[in-house]
N, C-alpha and C. Protein backbone atom coordinates (compact mmCIF):
# COMPACT_ATOMS: atom_id res chain seq x y z
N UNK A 1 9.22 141.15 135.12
CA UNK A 1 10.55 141.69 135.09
C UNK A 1 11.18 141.47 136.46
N UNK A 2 11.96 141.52 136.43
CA UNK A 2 13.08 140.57 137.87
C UNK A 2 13.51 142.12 138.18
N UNK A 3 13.56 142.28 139.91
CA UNK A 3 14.27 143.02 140.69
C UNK A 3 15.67 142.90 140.19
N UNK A 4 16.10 144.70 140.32
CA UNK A 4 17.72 144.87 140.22
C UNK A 4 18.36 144.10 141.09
N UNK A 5 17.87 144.02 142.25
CA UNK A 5 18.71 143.25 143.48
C UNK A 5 18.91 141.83 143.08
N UNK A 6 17.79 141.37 142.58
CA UNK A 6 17.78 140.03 142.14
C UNK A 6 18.61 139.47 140.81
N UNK A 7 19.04 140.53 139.96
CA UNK A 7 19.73 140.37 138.86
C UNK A 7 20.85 140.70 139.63
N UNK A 8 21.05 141.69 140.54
CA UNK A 8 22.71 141.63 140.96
C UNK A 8 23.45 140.49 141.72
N UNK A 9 22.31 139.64 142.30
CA UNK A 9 22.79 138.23 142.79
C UNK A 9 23.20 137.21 142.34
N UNK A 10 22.45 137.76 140.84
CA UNK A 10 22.28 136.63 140.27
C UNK A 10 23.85 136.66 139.21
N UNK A 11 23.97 137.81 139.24
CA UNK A 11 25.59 138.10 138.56
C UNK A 11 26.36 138.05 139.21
N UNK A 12 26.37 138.48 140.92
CA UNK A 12 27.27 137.81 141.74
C UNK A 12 27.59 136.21 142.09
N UNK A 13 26.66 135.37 141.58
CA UNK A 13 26.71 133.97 141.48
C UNK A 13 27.53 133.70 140.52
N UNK A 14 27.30 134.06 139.43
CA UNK A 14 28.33 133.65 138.03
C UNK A 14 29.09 134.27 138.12
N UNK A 15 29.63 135.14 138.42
CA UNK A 15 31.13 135.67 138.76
C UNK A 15 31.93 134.56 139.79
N UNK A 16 31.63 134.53 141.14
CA UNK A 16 31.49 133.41 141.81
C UNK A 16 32.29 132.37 141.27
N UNK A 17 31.05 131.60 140.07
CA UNK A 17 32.22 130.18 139.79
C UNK A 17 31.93 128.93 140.45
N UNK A 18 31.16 129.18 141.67
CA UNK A 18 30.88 127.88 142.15
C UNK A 18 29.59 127.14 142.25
N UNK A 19 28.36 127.91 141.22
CA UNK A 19 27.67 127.10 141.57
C UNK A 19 27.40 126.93 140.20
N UNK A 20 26.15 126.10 139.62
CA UNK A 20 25.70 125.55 138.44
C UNK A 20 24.71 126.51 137.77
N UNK A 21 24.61 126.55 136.67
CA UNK A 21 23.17 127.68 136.32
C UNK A 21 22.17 126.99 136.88
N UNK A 22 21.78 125.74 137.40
CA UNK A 22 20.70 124.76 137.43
C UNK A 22 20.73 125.40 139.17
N UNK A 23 21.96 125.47 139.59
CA UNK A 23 21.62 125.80 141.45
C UNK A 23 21.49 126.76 141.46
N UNK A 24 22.13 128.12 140.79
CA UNK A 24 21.91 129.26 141.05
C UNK A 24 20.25 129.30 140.58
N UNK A 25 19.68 128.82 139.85
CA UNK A 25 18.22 129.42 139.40
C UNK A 25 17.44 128.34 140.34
N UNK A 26 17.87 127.51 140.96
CA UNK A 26 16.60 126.89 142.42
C UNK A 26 17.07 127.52 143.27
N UNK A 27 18.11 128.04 143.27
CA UNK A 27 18.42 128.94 144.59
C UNK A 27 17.91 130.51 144.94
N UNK A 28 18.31 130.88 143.19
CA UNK A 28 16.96 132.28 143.59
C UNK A 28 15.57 132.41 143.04
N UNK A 29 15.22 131.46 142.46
CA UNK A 29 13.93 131.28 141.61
C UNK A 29 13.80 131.79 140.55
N UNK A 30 15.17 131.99 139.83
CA UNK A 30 15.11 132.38 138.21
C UNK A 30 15.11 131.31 137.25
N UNK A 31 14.53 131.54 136.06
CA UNK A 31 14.68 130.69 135.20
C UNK A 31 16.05 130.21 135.07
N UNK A 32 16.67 128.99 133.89
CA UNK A 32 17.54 128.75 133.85
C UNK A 32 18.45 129.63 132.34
N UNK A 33 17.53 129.92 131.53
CA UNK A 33 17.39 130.49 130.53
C UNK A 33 17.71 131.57 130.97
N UNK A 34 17.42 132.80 132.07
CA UNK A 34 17.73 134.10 132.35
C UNK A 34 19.37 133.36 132.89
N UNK A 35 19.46 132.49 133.50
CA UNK A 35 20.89 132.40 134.00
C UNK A 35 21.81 132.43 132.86
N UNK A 36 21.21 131.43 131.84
CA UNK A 36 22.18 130.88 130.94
C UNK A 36 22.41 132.52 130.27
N UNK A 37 21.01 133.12 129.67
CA UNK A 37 21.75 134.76 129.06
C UNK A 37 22.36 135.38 129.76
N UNK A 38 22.45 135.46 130.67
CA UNK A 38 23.11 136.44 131.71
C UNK A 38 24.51 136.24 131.46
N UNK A 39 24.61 134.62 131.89
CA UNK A 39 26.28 134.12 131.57
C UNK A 39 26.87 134.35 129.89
N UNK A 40 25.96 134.28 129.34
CA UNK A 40 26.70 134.14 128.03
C UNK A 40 26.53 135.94 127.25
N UNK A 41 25.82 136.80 128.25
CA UNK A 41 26.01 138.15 127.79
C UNK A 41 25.08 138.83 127.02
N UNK A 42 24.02 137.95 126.91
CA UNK A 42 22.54 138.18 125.92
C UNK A 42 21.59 139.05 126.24
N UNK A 43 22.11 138.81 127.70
CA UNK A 43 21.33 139.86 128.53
C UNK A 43 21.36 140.62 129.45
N UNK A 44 20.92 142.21 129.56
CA UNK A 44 21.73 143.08 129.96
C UNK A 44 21.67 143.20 131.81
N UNK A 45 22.42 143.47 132.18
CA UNK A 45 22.21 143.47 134.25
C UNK A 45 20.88 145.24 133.81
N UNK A 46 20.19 144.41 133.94
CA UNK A 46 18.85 145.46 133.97
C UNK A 46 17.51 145.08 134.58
N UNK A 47 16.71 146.19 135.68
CA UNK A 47 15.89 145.17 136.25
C UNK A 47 14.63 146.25 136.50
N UNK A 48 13.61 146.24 137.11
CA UNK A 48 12.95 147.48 137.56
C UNK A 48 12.83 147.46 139.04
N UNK A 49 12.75 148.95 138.22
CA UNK A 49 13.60 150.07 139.57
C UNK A 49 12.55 149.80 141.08
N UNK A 50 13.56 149.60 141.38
CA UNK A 50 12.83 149.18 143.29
C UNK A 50 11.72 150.48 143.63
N UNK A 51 11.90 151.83 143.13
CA UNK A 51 11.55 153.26 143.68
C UNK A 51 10.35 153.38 143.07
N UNK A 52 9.72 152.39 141.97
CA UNK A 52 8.57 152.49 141.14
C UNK A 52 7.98 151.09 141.68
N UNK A 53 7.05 151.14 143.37
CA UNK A 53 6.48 149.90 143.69
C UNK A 53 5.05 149.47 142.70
N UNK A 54 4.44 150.42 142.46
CA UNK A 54 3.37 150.29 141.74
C UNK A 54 3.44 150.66 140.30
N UNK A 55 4.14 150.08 139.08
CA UNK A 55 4.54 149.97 137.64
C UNK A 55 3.38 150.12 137.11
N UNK A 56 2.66 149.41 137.79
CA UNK A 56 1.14 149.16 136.19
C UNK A 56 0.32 150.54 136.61
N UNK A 57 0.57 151.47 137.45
CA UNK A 57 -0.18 152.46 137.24
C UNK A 57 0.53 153.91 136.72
N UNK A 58 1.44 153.48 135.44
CA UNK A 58 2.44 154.13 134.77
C UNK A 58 1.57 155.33 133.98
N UNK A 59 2.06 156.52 133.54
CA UNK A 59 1.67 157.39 132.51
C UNK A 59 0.82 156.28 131.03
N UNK A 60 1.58 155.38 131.11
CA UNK A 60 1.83 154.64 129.62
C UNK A 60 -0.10 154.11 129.71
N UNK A 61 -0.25 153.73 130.90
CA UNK A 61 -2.01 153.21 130.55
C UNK A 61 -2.52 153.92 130.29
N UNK A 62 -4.43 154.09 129.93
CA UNK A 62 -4.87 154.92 129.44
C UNK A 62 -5.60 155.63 131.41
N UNK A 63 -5.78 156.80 131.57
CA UNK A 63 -6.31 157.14 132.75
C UNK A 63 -7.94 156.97 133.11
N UNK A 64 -8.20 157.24 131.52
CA UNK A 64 -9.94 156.71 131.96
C UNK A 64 -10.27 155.59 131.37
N UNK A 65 -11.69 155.35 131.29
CA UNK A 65 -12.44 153.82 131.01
C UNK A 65 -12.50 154.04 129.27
N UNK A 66 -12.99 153.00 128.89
CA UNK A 66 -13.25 153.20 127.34
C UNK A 66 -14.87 153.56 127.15
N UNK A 67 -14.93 154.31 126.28
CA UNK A 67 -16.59 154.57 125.92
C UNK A 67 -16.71 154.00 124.43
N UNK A 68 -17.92 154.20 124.24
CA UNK A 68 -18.18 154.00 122.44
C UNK A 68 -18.34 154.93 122.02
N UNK A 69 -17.78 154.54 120.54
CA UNK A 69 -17.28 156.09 119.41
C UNK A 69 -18.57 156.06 118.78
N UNK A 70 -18.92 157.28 118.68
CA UNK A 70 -20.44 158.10 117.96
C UNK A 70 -20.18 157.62 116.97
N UNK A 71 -19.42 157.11 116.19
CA UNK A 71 -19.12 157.09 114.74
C UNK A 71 -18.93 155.42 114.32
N UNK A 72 -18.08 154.65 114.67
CA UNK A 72 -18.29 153.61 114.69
C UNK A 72 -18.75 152.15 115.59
N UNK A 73 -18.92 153.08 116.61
CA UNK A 73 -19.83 152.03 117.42
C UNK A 73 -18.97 151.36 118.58
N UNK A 74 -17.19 151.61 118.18
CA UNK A 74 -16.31 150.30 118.98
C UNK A 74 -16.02 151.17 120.93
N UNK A 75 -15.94 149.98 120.84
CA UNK A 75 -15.05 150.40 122.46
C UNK A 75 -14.02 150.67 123.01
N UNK A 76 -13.36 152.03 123.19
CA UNK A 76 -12.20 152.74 122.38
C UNK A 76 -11.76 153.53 123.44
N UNK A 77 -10.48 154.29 124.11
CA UNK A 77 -10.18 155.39 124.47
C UNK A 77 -10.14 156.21 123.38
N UNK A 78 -11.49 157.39 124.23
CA UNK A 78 -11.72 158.28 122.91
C UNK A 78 -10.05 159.30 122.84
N UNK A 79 -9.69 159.98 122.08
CA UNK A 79 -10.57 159.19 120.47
C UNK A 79 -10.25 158.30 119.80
N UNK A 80 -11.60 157.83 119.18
CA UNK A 80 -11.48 156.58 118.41
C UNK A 80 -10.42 156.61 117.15
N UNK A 81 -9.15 156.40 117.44
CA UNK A 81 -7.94 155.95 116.32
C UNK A 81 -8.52 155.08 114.93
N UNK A 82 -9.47 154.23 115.58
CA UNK A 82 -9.75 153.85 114.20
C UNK A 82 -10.66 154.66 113.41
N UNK A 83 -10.97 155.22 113.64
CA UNK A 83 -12.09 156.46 112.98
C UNK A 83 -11.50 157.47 112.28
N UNK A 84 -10.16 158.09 113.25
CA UNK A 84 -9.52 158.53 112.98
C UNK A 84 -8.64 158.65 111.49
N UNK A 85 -8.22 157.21 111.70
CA UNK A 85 -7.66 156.84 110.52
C UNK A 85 -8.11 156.87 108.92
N UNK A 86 -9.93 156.10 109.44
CA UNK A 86 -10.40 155.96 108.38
C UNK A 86 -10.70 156.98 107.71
N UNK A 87 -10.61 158.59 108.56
CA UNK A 87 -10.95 159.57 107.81
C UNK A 87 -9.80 160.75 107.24
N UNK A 88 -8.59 160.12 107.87
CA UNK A 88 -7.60 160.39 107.17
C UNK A 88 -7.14 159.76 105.54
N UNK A 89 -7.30 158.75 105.60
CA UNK A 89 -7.41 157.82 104.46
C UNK A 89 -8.45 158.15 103.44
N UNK A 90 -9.92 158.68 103.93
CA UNK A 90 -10.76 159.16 103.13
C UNK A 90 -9.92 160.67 102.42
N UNK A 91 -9.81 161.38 103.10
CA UNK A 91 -8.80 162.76 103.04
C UNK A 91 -8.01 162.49 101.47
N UNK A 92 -7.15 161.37 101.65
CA UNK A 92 -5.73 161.12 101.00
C UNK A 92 -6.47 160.42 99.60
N UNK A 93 -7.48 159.92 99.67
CA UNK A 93 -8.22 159.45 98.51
C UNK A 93 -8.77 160.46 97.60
N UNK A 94 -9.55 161.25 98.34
CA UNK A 94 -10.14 162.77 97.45
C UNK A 94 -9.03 163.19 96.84
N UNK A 95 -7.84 163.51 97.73
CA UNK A 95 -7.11 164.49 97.23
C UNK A 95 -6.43 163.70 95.75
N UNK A 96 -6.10 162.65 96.23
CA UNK A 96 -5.62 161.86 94.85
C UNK A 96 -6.80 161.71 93.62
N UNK A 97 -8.24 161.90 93.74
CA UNK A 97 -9.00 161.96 92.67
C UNK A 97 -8.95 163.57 92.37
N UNK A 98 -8.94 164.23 93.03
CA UNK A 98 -8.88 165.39 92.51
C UNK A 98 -7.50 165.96 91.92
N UNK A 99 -6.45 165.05 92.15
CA UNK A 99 -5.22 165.38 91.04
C UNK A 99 -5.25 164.89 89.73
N UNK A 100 -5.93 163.65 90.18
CA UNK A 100 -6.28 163.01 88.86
C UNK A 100 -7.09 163.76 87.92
N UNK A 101 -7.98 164.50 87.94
CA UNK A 101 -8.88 164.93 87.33
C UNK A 101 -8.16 166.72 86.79
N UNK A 102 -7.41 167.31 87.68
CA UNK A 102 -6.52 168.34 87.23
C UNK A 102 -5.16 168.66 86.21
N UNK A 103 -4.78 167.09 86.63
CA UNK A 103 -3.20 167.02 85.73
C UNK A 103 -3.63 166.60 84.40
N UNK A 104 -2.90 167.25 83.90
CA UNK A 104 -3.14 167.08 82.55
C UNK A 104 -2.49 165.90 81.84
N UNK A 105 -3.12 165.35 80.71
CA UNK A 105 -2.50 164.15 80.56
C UNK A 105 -1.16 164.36 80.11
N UNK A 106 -0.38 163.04 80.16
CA UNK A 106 0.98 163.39 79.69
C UNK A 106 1.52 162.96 77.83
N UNK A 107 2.21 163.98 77.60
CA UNK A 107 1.90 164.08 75.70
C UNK A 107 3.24 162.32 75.50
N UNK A 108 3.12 162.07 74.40
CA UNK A 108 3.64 160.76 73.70
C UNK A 108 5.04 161.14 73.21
N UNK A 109 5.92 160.40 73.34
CA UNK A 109 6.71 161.07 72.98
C UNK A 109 7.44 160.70 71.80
């Protein structure tokens, strides 16, 4: 992701008028493709934030290592989601045999 500063230059160039998308992107080391969206509006003046130097150590990762799940064996931030699932899905299966087996059939009409 490209610095705000670097997207604001890069919109102060095309405002500008005088240089080429081909010079403006050897001139700041952007693609030509980010120039060309930029100019044609595809893409928004948005960049990350200068005040967040270290990004990849965001809320969004997981904080610890992965272990293996007692249950299926994989290598997982516990808990294991896929386990999870599968026993939700088991859940939703019973319950549907056991409606089956309660409702009464439906009469002919």
């Amino acid at each position: 992701m490209l610095s705000t500063a670097l997207i604001m230059e890069v919109r102060r160039e095309l405002d500008r008028g005088t240089l080429s998308h081909r010079e403006i992107s050897r001139r700041l080391g952007v693609s030509r493709g980010i120039i060309n969206a930029m100019a044609k509006g595809e893409r928004g003046d948005h960049g990350r934030d200068p005040d967040r130097e270290n990004f990849r150590n965001s809320p969004k990762r997981p904080l610890t290592r992965p272990v293996r799940c007692p249950t299926c064996g994989g290598l997982v931030f516990a808990p294991c989601r896929q386990c999870a699932a599968q026993a939700c899905m088991e859940r939703t299966l019973e319950v549907r045999r056991i409606l089956r087996e309660f409702t009464p059939p439906r009469r002919a009409a």
